[in-house]
Protein backbone atom coordinates (compact mmCIF):
# COMPACT_ATOMS: atom_id res chain seq x y z
CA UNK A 1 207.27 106.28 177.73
CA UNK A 2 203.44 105.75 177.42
CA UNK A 3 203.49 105.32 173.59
CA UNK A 4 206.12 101.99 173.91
CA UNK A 5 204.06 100.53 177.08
CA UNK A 6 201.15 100.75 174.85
CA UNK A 7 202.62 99.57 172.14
CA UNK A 8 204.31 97.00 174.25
CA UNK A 9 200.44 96.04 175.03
CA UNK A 10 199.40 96.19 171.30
CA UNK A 11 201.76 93.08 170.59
CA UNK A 12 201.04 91.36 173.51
CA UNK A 13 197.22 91.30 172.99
CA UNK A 14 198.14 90.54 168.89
CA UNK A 15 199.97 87.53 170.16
CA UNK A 16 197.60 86.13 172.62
CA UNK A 17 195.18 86.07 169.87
CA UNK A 18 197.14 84.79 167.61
CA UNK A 19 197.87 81.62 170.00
CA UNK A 20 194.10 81.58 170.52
CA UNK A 21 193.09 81.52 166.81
CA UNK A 22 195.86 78.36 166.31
CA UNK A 23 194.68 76.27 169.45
CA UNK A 24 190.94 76.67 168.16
CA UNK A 25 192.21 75.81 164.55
CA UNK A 26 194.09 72.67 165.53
CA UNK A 27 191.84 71.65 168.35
CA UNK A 28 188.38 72.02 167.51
CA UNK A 29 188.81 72.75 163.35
CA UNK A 30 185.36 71.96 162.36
CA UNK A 31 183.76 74.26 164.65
CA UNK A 32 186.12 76.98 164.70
CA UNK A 33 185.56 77.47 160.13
CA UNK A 34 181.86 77.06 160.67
CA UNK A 35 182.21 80.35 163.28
CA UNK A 36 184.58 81.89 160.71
CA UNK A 37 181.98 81.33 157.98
CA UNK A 38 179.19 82.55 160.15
CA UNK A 39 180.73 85.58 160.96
CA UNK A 40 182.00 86.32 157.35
CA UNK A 41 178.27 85.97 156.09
CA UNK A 42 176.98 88.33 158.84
CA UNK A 43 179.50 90.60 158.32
CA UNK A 44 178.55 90.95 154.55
CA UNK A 45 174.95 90.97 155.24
CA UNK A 46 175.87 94.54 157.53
CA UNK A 47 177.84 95.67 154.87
CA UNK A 48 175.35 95.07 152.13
CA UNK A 49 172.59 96.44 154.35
CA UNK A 50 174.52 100.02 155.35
CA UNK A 51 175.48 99.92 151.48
CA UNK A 52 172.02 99.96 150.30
CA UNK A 53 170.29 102.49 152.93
CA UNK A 54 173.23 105.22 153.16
CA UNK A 55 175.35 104.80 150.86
CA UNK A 56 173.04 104.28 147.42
CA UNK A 57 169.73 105.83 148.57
CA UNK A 58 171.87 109.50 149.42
CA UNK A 59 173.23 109.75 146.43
CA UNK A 60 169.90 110.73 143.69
CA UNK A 61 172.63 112.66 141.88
CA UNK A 62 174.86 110.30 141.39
CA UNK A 63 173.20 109.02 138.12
CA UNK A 64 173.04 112.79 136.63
CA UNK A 65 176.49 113.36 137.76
CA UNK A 66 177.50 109.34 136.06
CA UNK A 67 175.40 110.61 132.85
CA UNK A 68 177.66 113.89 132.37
CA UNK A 69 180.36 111.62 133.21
CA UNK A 70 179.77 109.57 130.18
CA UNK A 71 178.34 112.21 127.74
CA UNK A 72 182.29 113.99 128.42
CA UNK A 73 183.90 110.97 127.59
CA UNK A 74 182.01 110.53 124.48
CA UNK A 75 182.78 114.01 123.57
CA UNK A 76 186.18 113.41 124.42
CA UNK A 77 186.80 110.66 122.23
CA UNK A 78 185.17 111.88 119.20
CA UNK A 79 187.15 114.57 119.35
CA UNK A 80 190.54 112.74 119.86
CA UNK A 81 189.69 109.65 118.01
CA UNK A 82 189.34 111.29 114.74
CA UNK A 83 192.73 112.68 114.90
CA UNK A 84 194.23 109.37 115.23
CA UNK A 85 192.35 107.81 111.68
CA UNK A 86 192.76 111.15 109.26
CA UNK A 87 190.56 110.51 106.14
CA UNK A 88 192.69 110.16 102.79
CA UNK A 89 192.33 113.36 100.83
CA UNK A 90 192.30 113.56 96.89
CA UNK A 91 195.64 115.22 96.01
CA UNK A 92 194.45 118.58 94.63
CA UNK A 93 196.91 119.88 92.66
CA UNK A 94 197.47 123.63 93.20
CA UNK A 95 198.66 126.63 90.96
CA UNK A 96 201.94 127.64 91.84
CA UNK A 97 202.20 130.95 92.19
CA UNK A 98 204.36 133.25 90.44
CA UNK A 99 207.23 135.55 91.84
CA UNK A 100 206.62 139.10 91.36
CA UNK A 101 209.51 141.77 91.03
CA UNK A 102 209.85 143.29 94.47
CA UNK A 103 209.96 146.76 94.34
CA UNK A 104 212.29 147.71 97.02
CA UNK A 105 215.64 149.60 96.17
CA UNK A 106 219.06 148.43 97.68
CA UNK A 107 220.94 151.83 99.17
CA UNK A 108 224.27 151.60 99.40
CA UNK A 109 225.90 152.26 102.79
CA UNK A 110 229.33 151.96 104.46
CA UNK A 111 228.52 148.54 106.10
CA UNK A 112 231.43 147.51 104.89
CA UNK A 113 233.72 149.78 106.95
CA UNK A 114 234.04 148.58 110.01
CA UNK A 115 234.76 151.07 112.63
CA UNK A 116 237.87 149.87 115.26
CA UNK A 117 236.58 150.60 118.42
CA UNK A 118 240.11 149.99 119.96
CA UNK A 119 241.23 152.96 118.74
CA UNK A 120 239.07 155.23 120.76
């Protein structure tokens, strides 16, 4: 029962903002983009700001880790890019090798005979 009051609530606080945002837009336009544009640039200039202090100055390591990362994929594609272009080989032409005479003896057996197995 709590969970659909609150999200009975959810909605209705979605909607009243939604009427709010359309009677600023159609009422006072000019004022209400310049305090969307206002708030977009702040809102970057935070981001940027927590970018550059947490995110880029903790990670020293990233540029080793970003230099392996490359030095793999090098690797990796000299190694799978020179399958793809094989280099034309002279034809070589190569002694053919003569059969030798086996020297295995053929017994002879009672393959032949079958055995009926029925009959036992």
């Amino acid at each position: 029962m709590r969970n659909k009051s609150m999200t009975i609530l959810v909605y209705i606080i979605i909607g009243l903002a939604a009427v709010g945002l359309f009677s600023q837009l159609f009422g006072n336009t000019i004022s209400f983009l310049s305090r969307i544009l206002v708030t977009i640039v702040i809102g970057a200039a935070i981001f940027g700001l927590l970018y550059y202090f947490f995110v880029r100055r903790n990670s020293p390591t990233n540029t080793e880790d970003r230099k392996k990362y490359k030095q793999a994929v090098k690797q990796s594609k000299t190694k799978y890019n020179s399958t793809s272009s094989p280099i034309p080989k002279k034809a070589t032409h190569k002694k053919k090798r003569t059969k030798k005479a086996s020297h295995l003896r053929v017994i002879e057996g009672s393959k032949s005979k079958k055995k009926n197995r029925a009959s036992y």
